[in-house]
Protein backbone atom coordinates (compact mmCIF):
# COMPACT_ATOMS: atom_id res chain seq x y z
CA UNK A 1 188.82 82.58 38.74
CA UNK A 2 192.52 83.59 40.49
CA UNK A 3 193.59 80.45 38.52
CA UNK A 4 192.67 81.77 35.22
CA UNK A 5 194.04 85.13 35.71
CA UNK A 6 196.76 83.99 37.03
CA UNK A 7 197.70 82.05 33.86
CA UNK A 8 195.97 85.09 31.23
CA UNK A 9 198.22 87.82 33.16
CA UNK A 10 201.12 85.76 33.04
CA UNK A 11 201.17 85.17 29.34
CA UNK A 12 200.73 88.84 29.10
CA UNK A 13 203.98 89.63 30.29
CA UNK A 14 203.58 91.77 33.48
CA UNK A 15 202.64 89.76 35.65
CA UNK A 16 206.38 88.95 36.49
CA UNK A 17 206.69 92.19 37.92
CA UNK A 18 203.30 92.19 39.61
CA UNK A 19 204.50 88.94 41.64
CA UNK A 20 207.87 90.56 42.61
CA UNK A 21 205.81 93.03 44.52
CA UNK A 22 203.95 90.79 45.75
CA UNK A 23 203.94 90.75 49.85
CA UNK A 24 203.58 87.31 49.86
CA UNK A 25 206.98 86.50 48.48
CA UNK A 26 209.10 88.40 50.97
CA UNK A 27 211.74 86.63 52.39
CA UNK A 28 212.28 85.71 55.95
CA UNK A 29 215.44 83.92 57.64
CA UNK A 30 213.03 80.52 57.30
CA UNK A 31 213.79 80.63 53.50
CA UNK A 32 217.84 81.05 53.60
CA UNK A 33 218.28 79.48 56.51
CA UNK A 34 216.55 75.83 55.28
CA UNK A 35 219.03 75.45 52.14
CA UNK A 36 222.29 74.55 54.68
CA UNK A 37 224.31 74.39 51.38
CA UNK A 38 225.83 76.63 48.29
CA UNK A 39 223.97 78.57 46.53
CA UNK A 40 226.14 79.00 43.64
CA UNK A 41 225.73 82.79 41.61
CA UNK A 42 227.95 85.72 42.00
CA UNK A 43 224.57 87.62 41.31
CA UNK A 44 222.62 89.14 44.10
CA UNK A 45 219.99 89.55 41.76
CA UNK A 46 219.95 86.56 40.71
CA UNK A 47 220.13 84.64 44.39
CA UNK A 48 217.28 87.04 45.49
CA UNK A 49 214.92 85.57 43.21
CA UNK A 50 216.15 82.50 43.68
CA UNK A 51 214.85 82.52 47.00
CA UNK A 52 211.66 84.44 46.50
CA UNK A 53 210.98 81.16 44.14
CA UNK A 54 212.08 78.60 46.95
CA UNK A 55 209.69 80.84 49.64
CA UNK A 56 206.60 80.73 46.99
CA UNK A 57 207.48 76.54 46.27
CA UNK A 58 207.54 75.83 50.18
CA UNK A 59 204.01 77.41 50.53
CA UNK A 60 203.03 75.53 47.04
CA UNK A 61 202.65 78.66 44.94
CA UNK A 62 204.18 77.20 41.98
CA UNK A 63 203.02 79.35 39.12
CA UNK A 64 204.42 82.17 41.19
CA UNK A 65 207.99 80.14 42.30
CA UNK A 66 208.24 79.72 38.65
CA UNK A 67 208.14 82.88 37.80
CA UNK A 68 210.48 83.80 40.28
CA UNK A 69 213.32 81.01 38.72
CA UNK A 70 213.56 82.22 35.50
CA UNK A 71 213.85 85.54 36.64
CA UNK A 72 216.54 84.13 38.48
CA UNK A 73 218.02 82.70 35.06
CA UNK A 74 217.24 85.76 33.55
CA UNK A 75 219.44 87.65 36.16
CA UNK A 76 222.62 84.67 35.54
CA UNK A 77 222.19 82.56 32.64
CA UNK A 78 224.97 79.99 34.32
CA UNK A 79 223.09 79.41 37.59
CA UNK A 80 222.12 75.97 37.29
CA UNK A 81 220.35 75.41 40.45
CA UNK A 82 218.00 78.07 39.31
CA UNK A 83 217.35 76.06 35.74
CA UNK A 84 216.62 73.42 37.78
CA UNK A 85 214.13 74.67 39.49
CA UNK A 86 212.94 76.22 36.98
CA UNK A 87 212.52 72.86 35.87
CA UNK A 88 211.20 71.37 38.73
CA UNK A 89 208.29 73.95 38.30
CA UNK A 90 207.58 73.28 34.68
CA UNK A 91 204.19 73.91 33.05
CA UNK A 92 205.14 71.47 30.50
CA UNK A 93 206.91 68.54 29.65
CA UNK A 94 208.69 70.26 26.98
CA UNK A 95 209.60 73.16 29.89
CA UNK A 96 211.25 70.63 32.10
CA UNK A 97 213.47 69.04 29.78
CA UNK A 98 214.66 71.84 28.72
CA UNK A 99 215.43 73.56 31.80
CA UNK A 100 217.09 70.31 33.00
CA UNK A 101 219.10 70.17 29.79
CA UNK A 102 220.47 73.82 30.72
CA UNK A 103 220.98 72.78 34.14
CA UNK A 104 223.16 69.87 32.94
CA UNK A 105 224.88 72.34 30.44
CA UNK A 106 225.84 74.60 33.16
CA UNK A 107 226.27 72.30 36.01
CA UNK A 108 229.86 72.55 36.19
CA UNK A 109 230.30 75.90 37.53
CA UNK A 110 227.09 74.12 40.64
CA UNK A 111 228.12 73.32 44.12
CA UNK A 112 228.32 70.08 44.84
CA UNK A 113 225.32 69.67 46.19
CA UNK A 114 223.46 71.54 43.32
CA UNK A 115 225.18 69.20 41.02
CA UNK A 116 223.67 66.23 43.08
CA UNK A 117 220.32 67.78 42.75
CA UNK A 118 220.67 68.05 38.77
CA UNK A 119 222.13 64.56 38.60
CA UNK A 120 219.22 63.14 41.01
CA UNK A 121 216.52 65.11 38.62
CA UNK A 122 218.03 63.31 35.47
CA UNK A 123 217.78 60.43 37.30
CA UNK A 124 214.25 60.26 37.92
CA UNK A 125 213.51 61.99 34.35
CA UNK A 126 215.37 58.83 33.17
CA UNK A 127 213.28 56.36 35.32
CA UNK A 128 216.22 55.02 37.50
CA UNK A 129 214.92 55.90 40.83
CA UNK A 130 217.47 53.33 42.75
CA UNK A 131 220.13 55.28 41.04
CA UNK A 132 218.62 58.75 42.36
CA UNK A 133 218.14 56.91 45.50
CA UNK A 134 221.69 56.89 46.02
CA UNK A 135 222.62 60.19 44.91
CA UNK A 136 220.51 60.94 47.41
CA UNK A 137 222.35 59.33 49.80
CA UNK A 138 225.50 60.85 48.89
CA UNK A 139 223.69 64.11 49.19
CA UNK A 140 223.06 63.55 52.76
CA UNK A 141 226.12 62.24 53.95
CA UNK A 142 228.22 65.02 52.55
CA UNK A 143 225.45 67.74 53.87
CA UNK A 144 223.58 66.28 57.00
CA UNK A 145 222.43 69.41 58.02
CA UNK A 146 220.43 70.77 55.38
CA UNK A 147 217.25 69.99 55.50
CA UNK A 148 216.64 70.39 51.83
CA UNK A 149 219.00 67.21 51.30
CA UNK A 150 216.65 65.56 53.75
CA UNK A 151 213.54 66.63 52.01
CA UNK A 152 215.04 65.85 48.49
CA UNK A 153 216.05 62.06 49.84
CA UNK A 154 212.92 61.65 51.05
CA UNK A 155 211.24 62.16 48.07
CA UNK A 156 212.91 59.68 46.31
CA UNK A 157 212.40 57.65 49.38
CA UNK A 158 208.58 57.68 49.19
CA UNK A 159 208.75 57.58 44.82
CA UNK A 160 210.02 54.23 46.22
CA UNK A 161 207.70 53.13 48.60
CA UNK A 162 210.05 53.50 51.14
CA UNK A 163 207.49 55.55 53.44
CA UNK A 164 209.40 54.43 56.74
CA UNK A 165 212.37 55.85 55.36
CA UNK A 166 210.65 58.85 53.67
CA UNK A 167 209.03 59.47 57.39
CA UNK A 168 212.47 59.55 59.13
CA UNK A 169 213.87 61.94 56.63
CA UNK A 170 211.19 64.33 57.04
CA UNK A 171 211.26 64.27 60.08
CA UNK A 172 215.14 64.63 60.00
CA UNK A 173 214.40 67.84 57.85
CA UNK A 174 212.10 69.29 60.56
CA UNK A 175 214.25 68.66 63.36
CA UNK A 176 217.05 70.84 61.89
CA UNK A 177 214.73 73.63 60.64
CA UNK A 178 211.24 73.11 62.56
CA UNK A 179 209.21 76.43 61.18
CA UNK A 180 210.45 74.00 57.79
């Protein structure tokens, strides 16, 4: 029933608003503190949302993390990390490629480690999951404390069967952030 008015109220517009008030997305030091690498927006808006929508995708609330990304967007159309994500939450196939295509478009003005993300999500989109592999890689050796680099490696690590590997990078992640 919360699944179907979830999905009526959000077509209706208002429910946007009705999730940004929403005590269950309030931020904690857990939800900054995880990322260990730039966040790349001049807008405060923008970045707020941003990590309202990483808070409500850690505890699997994706309609809601969603939401919170393309609010995000909405707040700095160049903040590609955000379009990812965005992405990476898609309710459709359609959704996700275009949210990755904007990603790419803007990816320029990314962080490093955003633009690894957006390359790594192309990647997989194009089926080359040795070549994400290593972009995921790189994305660990250049941030080794950020256990969202972890995480995103080990992803790609289990899309591979690697599920030694994928265990040692999880448990990589939760070392450097264990409430993670």
């Amino acid at each position: 029933m919360r699944s179907a008015l979830t999905v009526l109220f959000a077509s209706v517009g208002w429910y946007a608003g009705a999730v940004a008030q929403d005590p269950r997305s309030a931020l904690d030091p857990i939800t900054s503190a995880v990322m260990k690498h730039p966040i790349t927006t001049s807008s405060a808006a923008a970045r707020d949302h941003f990590l309202r929508g990483q808070r409500e995708l850690d505890l699997a609330r994706f309609i809601d993390a969603n939401v919170h990304f393309k609010q995000a967007v909405a707040a700095d159309p160049n903040f590609a990390f955000a379009y990812l994500n965005v992405a990476n939450t898609a309710n459709s196939l359609d959704e996700f490629k275009t949210n990755l295509a904007q990603a790419e478009q803007h990816a320029a003005g990314a962080s490093d480690a955003e633009r690894l993300q957006i390359q790594m999500a192309r990647q997989g989109f194009d089926n080359d999951v040795v070549g994400q592999l290593a972009l995921g890689r790189q994305l660990v050796a250049k941030y080794p404390d950020s256990p969202r680099a972890w995480l995103a490696l080990a992803g790609v690590q289990g899309a591979l069967n690697y599920n030694a590997e994928a265990r040692t990078s999880i448990a990589k992640a939760l070392a450097l952030a264990p409430r993670l």
